[in-house]
Protein backbone atom coordinates (compact mmCIF):
# COMPACT_ATOMS: atom_id res chain seq x y z
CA UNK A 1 4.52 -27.40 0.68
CA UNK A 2 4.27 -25.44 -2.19
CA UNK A 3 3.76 -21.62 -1.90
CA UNK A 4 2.64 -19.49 -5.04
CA UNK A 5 4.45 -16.29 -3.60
CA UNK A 6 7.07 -14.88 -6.22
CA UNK A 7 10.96 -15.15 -4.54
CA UNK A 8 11.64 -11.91 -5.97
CA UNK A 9 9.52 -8.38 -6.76
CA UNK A 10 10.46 -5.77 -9.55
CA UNK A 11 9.08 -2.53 -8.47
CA UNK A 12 8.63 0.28 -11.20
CA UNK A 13 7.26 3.15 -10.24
CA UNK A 14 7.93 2.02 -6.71
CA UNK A 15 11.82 1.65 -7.20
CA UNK A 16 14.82 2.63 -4.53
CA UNK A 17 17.38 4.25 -5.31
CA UNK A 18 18.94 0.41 -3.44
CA UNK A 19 16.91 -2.52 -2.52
CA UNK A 20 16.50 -1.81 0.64
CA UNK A 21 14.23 1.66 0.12
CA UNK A 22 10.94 1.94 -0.93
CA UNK A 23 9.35 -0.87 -2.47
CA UNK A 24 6.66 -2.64 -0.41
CA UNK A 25 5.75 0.54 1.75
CA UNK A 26 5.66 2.56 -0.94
CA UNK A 27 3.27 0.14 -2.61
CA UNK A 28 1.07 -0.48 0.31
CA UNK A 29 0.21 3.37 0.65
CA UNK A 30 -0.35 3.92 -3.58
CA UNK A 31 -2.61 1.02 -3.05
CA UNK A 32 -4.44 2.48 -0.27
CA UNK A 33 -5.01 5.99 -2.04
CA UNK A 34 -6.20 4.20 -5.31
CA UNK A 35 -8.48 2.24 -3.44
CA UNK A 36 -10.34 4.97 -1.74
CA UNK A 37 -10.45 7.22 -5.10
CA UNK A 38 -12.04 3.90 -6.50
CA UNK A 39 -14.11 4.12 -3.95
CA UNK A 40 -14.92 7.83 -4.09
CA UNK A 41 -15.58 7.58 -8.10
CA UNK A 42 -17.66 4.63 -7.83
CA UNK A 43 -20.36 6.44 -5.25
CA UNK A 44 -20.09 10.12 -7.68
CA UNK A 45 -20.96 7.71 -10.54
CA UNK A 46 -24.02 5.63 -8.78
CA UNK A 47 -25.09 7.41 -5.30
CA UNK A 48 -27.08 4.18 -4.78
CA UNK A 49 -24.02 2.10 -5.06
CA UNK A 50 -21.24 3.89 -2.11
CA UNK A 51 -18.99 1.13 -1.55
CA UNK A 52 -18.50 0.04 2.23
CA UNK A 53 -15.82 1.51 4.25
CA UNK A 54 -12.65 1.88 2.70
CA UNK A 55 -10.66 3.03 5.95
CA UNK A 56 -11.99 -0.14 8.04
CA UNK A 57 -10.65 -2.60 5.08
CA UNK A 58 -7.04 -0.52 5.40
CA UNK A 59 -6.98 -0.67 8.97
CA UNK A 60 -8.19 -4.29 9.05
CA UNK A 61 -5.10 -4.95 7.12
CA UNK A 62 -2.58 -3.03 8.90
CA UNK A 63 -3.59 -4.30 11.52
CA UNK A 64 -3.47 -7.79 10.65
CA UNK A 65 -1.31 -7.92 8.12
CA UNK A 66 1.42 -5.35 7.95
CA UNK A 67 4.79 -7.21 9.00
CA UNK A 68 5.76 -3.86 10.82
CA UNK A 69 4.94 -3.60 14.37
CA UNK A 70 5.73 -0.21 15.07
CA UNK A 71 4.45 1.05 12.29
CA UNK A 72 1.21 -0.40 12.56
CA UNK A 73 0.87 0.72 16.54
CA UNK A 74 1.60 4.58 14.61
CA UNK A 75 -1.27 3.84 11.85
CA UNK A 76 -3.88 2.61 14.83
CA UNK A 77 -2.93 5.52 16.65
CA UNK A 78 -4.25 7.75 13.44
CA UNK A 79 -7.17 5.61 12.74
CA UNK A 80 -8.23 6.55 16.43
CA UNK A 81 -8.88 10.34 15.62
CA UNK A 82 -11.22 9.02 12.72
CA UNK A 83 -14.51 10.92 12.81
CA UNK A 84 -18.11 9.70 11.00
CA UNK A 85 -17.23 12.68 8.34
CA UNK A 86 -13.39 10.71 7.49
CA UNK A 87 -15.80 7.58 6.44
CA UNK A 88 -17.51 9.17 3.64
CA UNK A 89 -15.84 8.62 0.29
CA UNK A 90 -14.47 11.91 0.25
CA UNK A 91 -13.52 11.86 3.43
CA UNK A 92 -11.55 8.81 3.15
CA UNK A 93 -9.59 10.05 0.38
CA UNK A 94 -8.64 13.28 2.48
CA UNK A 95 -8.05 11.01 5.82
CA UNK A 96 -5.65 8.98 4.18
CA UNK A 97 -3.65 12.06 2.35
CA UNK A 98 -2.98 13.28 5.99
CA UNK A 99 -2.25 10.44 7.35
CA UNK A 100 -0.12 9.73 4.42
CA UNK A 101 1.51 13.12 5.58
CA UNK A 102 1.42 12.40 8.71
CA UNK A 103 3.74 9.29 8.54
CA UNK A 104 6.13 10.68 5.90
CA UNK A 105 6.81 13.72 8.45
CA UNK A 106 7.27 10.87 11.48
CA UNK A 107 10.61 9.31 9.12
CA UNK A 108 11.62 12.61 7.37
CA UNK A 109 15.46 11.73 8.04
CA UNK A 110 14.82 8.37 9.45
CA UNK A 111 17.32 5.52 8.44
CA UNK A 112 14.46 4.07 6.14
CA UNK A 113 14.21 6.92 3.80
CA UNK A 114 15.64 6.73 0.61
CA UNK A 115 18.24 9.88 -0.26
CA UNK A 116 16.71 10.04 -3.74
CA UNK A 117 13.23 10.08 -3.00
CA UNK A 118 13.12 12.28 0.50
CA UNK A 119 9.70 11.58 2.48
CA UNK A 120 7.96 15.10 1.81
CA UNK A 121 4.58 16.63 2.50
CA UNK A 122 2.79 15.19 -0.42
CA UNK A 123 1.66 16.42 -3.52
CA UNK A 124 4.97 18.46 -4.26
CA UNK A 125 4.82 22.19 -5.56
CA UNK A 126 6.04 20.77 -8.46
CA UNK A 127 3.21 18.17 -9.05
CA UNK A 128 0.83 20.90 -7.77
CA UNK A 129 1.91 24.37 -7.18
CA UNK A 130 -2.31 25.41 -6.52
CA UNK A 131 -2.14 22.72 -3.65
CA UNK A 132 -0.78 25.15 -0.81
CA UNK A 133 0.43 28.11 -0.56
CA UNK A 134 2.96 28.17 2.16
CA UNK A 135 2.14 25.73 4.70
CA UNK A 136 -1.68 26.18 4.30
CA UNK A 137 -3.22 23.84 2.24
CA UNK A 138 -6.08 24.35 -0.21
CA UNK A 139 -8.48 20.68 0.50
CA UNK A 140 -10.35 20.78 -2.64
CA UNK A 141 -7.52 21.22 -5.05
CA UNK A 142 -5.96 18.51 -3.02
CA UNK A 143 -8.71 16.65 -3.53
CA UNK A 144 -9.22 17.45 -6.94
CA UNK A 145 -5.38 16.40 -6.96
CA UNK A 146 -5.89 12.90 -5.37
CA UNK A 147 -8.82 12.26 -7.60
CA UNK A 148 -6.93 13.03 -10.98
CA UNK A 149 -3.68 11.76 -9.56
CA UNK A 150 -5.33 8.01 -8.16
CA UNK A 151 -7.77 7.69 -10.77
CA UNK A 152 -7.75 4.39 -12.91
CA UNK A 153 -7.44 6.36 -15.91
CA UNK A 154 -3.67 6.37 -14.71
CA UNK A 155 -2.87 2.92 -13.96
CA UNK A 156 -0.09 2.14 -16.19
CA UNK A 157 -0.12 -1.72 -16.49
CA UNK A 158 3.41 -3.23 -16.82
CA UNK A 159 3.17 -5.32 -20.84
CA UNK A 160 4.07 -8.49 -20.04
CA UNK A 161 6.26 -10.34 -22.67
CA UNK A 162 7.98 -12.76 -20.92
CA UNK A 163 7.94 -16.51 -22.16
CA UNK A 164 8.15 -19.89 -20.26
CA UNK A 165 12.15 -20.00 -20.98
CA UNK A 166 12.71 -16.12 -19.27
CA UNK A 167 10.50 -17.07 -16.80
CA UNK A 168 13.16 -20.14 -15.95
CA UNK A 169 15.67 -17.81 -15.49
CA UNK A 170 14.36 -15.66 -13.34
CA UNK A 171 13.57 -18.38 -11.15
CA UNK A 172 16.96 -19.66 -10.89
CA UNK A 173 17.97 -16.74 -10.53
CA UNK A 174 15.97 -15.56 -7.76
CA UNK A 175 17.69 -18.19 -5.10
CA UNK A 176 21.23 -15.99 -6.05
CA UNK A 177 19.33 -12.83 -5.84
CA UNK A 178 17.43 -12.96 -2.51
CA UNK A 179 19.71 -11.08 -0.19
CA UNK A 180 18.64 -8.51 -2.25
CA UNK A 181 15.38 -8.53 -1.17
CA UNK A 182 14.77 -5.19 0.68
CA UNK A 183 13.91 -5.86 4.45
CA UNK A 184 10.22 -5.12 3.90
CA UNK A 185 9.58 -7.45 1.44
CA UNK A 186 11.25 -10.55 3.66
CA UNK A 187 9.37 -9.62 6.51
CA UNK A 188 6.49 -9.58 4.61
CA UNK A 189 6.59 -12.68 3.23
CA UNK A 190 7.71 -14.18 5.72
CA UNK A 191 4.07 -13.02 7.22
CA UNK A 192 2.28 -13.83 4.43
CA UNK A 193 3.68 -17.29 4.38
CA UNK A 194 2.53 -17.89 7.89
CA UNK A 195 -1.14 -16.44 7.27
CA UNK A 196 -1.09 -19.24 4.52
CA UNK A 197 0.19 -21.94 6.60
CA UNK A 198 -2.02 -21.12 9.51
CA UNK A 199 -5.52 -21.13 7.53
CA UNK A 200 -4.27 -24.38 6.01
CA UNK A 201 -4.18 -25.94 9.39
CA UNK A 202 -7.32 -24.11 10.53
CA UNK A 203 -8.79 -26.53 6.93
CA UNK A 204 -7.12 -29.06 8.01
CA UNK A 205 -8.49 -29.52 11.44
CA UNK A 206 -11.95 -29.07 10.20
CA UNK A 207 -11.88 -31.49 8.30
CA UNK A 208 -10.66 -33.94 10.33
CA UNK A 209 -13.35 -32.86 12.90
CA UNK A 210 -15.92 -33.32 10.58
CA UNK A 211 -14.90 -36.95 9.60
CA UNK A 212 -14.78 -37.98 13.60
C-alpha cells in the first residue's frame, strides 16, 4: 500500500536544538494560534462572515488525532473550563494563549523541553516588553501581540528549489536517516498511517456492501 506521508520532516522555524525537541508540538500549537487569528481577522474584516468555532475544530483534533495520550487528557481538561465568551473570535485567540501558557508551565523542566529553547510564559519581554509588567498581564496588548505576531502577513513560505534528482536523494536517504526522527513525529505517523488505513477499510466495506 502506498502512503503519500513524507519519511522525513525539516522543521525551520520549528527546529531543536536535537531531533528529538520541538518539532511536531511546536508545530501543532503555531498552527493552532494562526488558525484562530485567521479566524479572528476574517470576522473584523466581514462581521457577516465569523467563521465557525475554531476551539471545537482544535479540540476535535486533539482529541482524535494527537498521538499523545497524556497530553491530550491535559488539553480536554482545559477545553472543559471553556466559557460561551472563549468561543468568540477574540476569545479564541486569548483561550488558546493561556492554554498555550498553561501547558508550557506543566513541562517547564520536563525531560521534553529543549535546553535551547526553555518552555516560558509566552510572548517574552523581549518580543514584548508592554505585554506584562511583572506577572500581570496586559490582554489587549497581548492580543494586539497575537494578532500582529499570527497574522498571515508573517507567514514566511519556505522557496522551494528542489528538482526531481535532489528529491531522489532525499528519499534514499530518508530510510538511513529515520532514527532520527524525533519521537513525536514517529508516533504521529504512525497514527496518521492508521487513520488512513482504517477509512480505507471503512471504503472498502461499503463498497462491497453495496455490490451484495
Amino acid at each position: 500500500m502506498e502512503e503519500f506521508l513524507p519519511e522525513r520532516i525539516e522543521w525551520v522555524g520549528c527546529a531543536g536544538s536535537e531531533a528529538r525537541f520541538r518539532g511536531y508540538p511546536c508545530g501543532m500549537w503555531t498552527l493552532f494560534h494562526t488558525l484562530t487569528v485567521a479566524a479572528y481577522q476574517k470576522g473584523r474584516a466581514n462581521p457577516k462572515d465569523v467563521p465557525l468555532d475554531v476551539l471545537s475544530a482544535i479540540q476535535g483534533y486533539m482529541k482524535y488525532f494527537f498521538g499523545c495520550q497524556i497530553c491530550v487528557e491535559h488539553f480536554l481538561k482545559m477545553v472543559d473550563f471553556i466559557t460561551p465568551d472563549d468561543r468568540t473570535p477574540e476569545g479564541a485567540v486569548m483561550w488558546l494563549w493561556r492554554a498555550h501558557n498553561m501547558a508550557n508551565k506543566r513541562l517547564h523542566g520536563d525531560q521534553s523541553e529543549d535546553p535551547k529553547h526553555p518552555k516560558i510564559q509566552f510572548p517574552s519581554k523581549n518580543l514584548c516588553p508592554e505585554c506584562r509588567n511583572g506577572d500581570n498581564w496586559s490582554n489587549d496588548k497581548v492580543l494586539e501581540f497575537l494578532l500582529s505576531f499570527y497574522a498571515r502577513l508573517n507567514i514566511v513560505p519556505v522557496a522551494d528549489d528542489s528538482n526531481e534528482e535532489e528529491v531522489g536523494r532525499t528519499s534514499k536517504s530518508a530510510d538511513n536517516d529515520s532514527n532520527k526522527l524525533d519521537w513525536w513525529e514517529l508516533q504521529q505517523r504512525k497514527n496518521d498511517l492508521e487513520k488512513i488505513r482504517s477509512l480505507r477499510q471503512q471504503k472498502s466495506e461499503k463498497r462491497q456492501n453495496k455490490k451484495i
